[in-house]
N, C-alpha and C. Protein backbone atom coordinates (compact mmCIF):
# COMPACT_ATOMS: atom_id res chain seq x y z
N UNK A 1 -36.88 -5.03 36.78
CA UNK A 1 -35.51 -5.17 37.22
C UNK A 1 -34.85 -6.41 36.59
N UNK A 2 -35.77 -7.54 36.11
CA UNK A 2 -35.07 -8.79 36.34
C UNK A 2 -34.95 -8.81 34.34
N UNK A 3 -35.65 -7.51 33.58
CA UNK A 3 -35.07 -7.59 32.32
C UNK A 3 -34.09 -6.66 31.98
N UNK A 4 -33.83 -5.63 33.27
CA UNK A 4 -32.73 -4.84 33.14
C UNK A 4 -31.21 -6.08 32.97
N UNK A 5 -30.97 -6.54 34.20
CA UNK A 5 -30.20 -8.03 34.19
C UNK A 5 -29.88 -8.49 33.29
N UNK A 6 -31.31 -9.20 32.65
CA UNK A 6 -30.89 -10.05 31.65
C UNK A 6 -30.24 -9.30 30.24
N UNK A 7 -30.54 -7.91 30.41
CA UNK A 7 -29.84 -7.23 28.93
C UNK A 7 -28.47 -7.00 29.62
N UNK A 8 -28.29 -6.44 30.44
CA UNK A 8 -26.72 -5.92 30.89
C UNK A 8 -25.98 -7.44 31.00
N UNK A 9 -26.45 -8.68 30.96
CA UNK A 9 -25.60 -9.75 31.14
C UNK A 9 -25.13 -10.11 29.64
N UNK A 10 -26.55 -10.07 28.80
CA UNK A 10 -26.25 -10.01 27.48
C UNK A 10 -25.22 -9.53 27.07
N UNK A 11 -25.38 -7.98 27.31
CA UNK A 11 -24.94 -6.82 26.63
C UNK A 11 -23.04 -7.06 27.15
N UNK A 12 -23.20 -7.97 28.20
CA UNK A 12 -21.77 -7.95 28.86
C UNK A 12 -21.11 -9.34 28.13
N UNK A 13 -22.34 -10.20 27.65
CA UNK A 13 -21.39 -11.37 26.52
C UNK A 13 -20.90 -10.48 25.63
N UNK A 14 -21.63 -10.40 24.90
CA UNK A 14 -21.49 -9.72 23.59
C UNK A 14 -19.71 -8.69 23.79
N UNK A 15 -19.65 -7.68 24.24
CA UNK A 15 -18.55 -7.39 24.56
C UNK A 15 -17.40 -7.96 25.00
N UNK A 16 -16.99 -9.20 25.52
CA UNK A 16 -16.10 -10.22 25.70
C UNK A 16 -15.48 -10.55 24.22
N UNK A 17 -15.95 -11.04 23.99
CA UNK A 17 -15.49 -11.66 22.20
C UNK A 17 -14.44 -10.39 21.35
N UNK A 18 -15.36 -8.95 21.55
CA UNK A 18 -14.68 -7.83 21.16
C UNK A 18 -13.20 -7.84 22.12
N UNK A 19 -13.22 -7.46 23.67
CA UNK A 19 -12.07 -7.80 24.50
C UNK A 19 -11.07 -8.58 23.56
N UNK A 20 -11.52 -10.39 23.94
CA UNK A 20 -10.22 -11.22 23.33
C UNK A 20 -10.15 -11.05 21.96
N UNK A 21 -10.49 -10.29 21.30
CA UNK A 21 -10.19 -10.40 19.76
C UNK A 21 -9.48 -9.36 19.59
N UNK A 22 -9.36 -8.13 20.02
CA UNK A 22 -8.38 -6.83 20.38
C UNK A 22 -6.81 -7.48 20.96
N UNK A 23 -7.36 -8.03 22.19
CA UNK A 23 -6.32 -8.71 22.50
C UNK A 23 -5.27 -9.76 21.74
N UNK A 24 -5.84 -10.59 21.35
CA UNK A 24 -5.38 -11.74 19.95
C UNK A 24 -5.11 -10.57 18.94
N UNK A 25 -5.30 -9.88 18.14
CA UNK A 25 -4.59 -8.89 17.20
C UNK A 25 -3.04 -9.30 16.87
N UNK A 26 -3.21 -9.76 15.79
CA UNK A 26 -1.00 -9.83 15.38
C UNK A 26 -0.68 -8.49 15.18
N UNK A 27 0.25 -8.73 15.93
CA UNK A 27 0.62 -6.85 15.86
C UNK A 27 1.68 -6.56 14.15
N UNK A 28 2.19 -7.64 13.32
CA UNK A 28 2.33 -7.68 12.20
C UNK A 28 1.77 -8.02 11.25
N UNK A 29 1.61 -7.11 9.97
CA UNK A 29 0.65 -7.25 8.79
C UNK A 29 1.71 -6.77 7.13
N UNK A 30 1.45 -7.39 6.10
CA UNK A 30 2.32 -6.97 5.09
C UNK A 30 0.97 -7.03 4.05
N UNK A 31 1.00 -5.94 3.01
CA UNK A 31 0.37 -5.83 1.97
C UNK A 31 1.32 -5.71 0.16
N UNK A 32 1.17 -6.06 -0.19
CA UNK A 32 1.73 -5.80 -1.75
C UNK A 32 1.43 -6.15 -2.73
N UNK A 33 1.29 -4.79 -3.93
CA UNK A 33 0.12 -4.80 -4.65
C UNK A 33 1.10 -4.54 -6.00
N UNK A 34 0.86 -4.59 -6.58
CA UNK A 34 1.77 -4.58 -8.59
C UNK A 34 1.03 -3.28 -8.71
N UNK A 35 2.16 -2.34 -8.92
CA UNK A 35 1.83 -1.07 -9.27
C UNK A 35 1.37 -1.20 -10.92
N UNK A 36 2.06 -2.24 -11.80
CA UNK A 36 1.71 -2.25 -12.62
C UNK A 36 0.59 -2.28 -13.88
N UNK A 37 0.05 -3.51 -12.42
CA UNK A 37 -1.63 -3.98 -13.06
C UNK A 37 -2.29 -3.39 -12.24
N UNK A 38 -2.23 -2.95 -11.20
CA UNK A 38 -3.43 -2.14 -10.26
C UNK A 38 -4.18 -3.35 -8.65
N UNK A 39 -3.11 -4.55 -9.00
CA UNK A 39 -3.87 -5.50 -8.40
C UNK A 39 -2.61 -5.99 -7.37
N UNK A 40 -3.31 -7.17 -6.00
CA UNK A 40 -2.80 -7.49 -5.12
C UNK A 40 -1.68 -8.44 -5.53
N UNK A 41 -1.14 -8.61 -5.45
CA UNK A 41 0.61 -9.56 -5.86
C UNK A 41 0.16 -10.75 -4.76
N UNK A 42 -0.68 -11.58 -5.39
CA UNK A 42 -0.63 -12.75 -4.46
C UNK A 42 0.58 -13.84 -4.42
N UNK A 43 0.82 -14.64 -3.38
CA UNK A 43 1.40 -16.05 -3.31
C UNK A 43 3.29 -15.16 -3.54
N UNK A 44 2.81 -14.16 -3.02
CA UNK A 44 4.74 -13.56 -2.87
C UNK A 44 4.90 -14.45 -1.18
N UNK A 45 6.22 -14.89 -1.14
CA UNK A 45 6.72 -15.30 -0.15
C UNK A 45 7.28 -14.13 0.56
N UNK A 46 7.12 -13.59 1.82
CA UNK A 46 7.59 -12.92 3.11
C UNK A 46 7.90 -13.31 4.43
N UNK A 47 9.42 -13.15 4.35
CA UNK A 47 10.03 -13.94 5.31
C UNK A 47 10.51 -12.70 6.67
N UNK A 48 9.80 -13.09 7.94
CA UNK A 48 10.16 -12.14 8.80
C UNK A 48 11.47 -12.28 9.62
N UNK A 49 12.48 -11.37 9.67
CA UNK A 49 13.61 -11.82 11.31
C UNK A 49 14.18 -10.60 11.97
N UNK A 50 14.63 -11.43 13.07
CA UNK A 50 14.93 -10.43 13.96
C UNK A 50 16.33 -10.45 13.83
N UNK A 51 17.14 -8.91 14.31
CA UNK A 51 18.57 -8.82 14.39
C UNK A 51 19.34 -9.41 15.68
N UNK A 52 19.77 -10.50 15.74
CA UNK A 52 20.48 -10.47 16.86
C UNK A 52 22.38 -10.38 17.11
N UNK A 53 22.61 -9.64 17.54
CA UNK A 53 24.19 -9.12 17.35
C UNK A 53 23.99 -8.53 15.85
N UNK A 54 24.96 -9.55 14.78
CA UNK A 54 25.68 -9.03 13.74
C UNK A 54 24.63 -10.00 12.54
N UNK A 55 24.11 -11.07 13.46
CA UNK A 55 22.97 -11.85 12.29
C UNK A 55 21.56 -11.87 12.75
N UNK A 56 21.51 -12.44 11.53
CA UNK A 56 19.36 -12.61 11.83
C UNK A 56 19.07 -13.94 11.72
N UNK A 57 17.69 -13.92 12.61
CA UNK A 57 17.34 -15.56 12.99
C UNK A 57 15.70 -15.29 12.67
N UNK A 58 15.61 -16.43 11.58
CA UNK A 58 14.55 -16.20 10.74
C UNK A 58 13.23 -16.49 12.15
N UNK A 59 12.02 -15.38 11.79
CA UNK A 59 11.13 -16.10 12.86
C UNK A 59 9.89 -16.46 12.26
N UNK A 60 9.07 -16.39 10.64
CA UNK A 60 8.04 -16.78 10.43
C UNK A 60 8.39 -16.68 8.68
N UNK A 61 7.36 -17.43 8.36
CA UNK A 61 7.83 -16.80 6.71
C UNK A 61 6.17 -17.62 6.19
N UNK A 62 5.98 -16.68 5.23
CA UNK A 62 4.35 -16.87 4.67
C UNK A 62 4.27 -16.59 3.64
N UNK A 63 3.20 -16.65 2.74
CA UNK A 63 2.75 -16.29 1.47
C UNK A 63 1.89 -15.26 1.32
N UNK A 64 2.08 -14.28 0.76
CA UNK A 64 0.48 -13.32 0.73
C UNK A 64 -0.94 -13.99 0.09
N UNK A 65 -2.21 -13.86 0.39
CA UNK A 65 -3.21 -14.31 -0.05
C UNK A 65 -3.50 -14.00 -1.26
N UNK A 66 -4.84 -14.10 -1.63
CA UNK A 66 -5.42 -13.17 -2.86
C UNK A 66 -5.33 -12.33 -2.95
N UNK A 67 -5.37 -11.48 -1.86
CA UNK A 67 -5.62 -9.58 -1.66
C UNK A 67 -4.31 -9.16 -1.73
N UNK A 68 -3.21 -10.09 -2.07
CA UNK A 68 -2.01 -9.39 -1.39
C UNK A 68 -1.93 -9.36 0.13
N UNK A 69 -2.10 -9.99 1.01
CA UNK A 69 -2.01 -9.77 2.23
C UNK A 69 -1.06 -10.62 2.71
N UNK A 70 -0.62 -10.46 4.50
CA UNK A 70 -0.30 -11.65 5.23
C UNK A 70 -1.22 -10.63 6.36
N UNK A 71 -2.41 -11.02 7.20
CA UNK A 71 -2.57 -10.39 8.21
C UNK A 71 -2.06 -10.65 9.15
N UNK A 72 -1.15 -11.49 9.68
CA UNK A 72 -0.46 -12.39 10.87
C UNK A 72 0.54 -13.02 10.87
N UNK A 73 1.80 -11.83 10.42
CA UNK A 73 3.04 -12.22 10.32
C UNK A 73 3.78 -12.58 11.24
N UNK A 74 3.34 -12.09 12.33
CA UNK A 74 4.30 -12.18 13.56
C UNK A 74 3.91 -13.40 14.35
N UNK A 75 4.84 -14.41 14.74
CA UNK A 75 4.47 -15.61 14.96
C UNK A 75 4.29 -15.46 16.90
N UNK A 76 3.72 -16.73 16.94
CA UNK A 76 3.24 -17.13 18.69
C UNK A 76 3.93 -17.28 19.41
N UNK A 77 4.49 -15.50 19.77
CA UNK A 77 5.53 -15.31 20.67
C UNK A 77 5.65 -13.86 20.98
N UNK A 78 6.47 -13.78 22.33
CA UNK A 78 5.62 -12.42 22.64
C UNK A 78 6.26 -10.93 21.75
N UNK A 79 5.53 -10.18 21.68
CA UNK A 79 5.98 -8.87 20.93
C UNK A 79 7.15 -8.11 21.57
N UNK A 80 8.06 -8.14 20.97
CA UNK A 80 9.29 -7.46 21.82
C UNK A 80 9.67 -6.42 20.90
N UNK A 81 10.54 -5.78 21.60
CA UNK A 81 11.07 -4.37 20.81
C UNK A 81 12.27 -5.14 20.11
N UNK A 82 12.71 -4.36 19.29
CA UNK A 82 14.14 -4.67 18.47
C UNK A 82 14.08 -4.40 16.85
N UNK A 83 15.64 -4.81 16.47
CA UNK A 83 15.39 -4.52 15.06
C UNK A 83 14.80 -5.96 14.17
N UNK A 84 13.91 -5.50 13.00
CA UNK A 84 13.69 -6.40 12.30
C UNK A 84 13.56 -6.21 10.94
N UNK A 85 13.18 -7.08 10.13
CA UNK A 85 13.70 -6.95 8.75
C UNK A 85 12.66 -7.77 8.16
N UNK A 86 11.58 -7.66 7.23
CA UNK A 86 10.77 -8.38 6.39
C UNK A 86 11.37 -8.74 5.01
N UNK A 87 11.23 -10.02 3.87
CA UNK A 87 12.16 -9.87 3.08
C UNK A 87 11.37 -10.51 2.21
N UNK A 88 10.79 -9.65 1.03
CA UNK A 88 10.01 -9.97 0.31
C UNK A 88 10.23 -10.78 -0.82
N UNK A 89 10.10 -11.69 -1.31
CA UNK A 89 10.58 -12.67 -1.99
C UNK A 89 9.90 -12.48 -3.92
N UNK A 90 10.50 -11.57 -4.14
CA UNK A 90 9.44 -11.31 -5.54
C UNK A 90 9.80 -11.85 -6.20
N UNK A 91 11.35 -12.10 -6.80
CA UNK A 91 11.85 -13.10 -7.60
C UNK A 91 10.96 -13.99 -8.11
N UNK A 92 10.04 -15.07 -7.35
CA UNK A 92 9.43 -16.29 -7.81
C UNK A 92 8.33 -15.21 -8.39
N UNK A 93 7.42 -14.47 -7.82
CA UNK A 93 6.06 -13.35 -8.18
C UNK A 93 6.68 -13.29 -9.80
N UNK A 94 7.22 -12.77 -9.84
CA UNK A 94 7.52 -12.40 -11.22
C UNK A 94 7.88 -14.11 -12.12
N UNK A 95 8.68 -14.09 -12.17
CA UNK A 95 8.66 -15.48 -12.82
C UNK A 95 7.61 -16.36 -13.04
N UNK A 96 6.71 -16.39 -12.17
CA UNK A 96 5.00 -16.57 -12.62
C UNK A 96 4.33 -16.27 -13.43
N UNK A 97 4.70 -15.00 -13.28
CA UNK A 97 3.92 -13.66 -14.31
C UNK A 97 4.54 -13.63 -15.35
N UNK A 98 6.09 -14.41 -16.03
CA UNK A 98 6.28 -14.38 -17.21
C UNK A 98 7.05 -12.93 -16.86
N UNK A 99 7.26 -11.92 -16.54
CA UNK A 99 7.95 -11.39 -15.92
C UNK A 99 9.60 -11.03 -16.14
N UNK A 100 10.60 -9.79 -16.47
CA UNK A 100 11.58 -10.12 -15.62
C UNK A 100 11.39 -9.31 -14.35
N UNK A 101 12.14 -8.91 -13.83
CA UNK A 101 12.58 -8.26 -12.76
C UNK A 101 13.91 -7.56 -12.29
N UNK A 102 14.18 -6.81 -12.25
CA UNK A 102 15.34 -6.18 -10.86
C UNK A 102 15.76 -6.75 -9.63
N UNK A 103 14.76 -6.55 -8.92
CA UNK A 103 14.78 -6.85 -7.58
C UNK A 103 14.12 -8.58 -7.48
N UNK A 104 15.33 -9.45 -7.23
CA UNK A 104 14.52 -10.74 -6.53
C UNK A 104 13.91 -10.75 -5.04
N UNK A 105 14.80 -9.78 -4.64
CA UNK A 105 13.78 -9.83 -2.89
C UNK A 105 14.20 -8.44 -2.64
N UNK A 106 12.86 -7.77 -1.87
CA UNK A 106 12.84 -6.72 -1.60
C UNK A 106 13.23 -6.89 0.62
N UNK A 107 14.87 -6.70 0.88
CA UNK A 107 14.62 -6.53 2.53
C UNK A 107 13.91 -5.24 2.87
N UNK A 108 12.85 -4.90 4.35
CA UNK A 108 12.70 -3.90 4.57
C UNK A 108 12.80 -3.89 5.93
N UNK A 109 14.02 -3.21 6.45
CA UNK A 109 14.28 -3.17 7.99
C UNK A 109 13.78 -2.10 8.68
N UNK A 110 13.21 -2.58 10.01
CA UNK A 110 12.66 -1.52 10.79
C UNK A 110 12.83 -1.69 12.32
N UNK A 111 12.44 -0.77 13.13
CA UNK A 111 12.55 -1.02 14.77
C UNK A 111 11.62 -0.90 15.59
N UNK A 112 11.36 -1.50 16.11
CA UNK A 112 10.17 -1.62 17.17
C UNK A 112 10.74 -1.13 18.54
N UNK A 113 9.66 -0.14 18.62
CA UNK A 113 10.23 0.26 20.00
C UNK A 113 8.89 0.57 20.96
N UNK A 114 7.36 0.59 20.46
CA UNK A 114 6.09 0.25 21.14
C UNK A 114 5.35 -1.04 21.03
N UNK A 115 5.85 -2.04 21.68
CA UNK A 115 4.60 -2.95 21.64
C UNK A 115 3.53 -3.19 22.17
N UNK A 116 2.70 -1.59 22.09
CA UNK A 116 1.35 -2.03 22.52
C UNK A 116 0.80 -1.11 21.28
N UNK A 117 1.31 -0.83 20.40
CA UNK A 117 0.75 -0.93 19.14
C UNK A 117 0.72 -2.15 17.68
N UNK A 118 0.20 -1.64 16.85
CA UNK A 118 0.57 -2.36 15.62
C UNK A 118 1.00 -2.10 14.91
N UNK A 119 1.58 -2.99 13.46
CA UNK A 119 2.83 -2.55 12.28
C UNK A 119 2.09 -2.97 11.23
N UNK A 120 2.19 -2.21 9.99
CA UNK A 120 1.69 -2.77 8.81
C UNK A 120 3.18 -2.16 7.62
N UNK A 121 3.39 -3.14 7.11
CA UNK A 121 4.50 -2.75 6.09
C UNK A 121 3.53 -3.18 4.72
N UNK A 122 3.46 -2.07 3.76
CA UNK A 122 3.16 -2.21 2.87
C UNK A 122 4.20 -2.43 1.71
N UNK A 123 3.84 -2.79 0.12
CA UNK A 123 4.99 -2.96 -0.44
C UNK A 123 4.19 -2.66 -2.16
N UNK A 124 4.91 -1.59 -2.37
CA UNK A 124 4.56 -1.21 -3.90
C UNK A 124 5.05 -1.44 -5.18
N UNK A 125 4.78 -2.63 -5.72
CA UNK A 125 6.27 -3.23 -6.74
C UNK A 125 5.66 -3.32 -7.83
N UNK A 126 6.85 -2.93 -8.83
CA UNK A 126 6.98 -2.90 -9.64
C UNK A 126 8.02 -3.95 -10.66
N UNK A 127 8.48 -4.32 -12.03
CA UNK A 127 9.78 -4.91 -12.23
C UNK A 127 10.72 -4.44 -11.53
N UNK A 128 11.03 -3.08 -11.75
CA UNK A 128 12.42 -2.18 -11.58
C UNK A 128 12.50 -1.31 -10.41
N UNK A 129 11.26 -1.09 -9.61
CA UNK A 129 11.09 -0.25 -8.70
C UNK A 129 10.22 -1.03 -7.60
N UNK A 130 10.38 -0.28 -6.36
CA UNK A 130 9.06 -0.44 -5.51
C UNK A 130 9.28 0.90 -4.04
N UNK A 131 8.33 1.15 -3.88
CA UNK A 131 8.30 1.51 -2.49
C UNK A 131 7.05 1.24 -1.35
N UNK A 132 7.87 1.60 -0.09
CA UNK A 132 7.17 0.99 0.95
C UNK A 132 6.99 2.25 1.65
N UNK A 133 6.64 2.06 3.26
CA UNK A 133 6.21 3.03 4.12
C UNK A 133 5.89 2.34 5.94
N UNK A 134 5.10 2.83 6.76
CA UNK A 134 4.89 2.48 7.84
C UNK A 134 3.58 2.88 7.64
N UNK A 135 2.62 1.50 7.10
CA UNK A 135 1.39 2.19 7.37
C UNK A 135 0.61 1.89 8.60
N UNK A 136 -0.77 2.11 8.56
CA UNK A 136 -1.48 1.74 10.15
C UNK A 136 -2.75 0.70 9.76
């Protein structure tokens, strides 16, 4: 009996960590990758905001990593519904790369209307083109 216990107490740490780490989850994520070269578009600036009335009030703004990523766009505050707008800053990406470009910043507006899910905006760029989507 007394090693049944000691595994189900175990077995009941171990599962905690999973709990608050589900919980902690940023419910915003951005990816973008250069259709061109096949690879992640690092150190692009992505600036997130929300619509309020007729303007927007910037709420986080980051760099993508190596992979192209931001996994934790959405800053330490609670998840609310509304409209918002990510605004990808490629202008500088390219100019790095020697580069021209089209598009200096790519906006991509969207609406939240479940926050007990998550958002991933991806971003497919090119000089002259790009497209995006709602991925998971």
């Amino acid at each position: 009996m007394k090693k049944n216990l000691t595994a189900l107490a175990f077995a009941a740490l171990l599962a905690v960590p999973a709990v608050s780490f589900a919980a902690s989850k940023n419910p915003l994520s951005v990816h973008v990758l250069n259709q061109q070269t096949g690879l992640p578009a690092s150190e692009v600036e992505v600036m997130l905001e929300q619509k309020q009335g007729e303007s927007w009030k910037v709420l986080n703004t980051a760099n993508t990593n190596q992979q192209g990523r931001i996994d934790a766009l959405w800053p330490a505050k609670p998840f609310e519904a509304g409209d918002y707008r990510v605004i990808f800053k490629t202008g500088h990406y390219f100019v790095v790369h020697h580069q021209k470009s089209f598009f200096p910043e790519i906006p991509v507006e969207f609406h939240i209307t479940n926050t007990t899910t998550t958002y991933h905006i991806p971003l497919l760029l090119s000089q002259y083109g790009y497209s995006t989507y709602r991925g998971s």
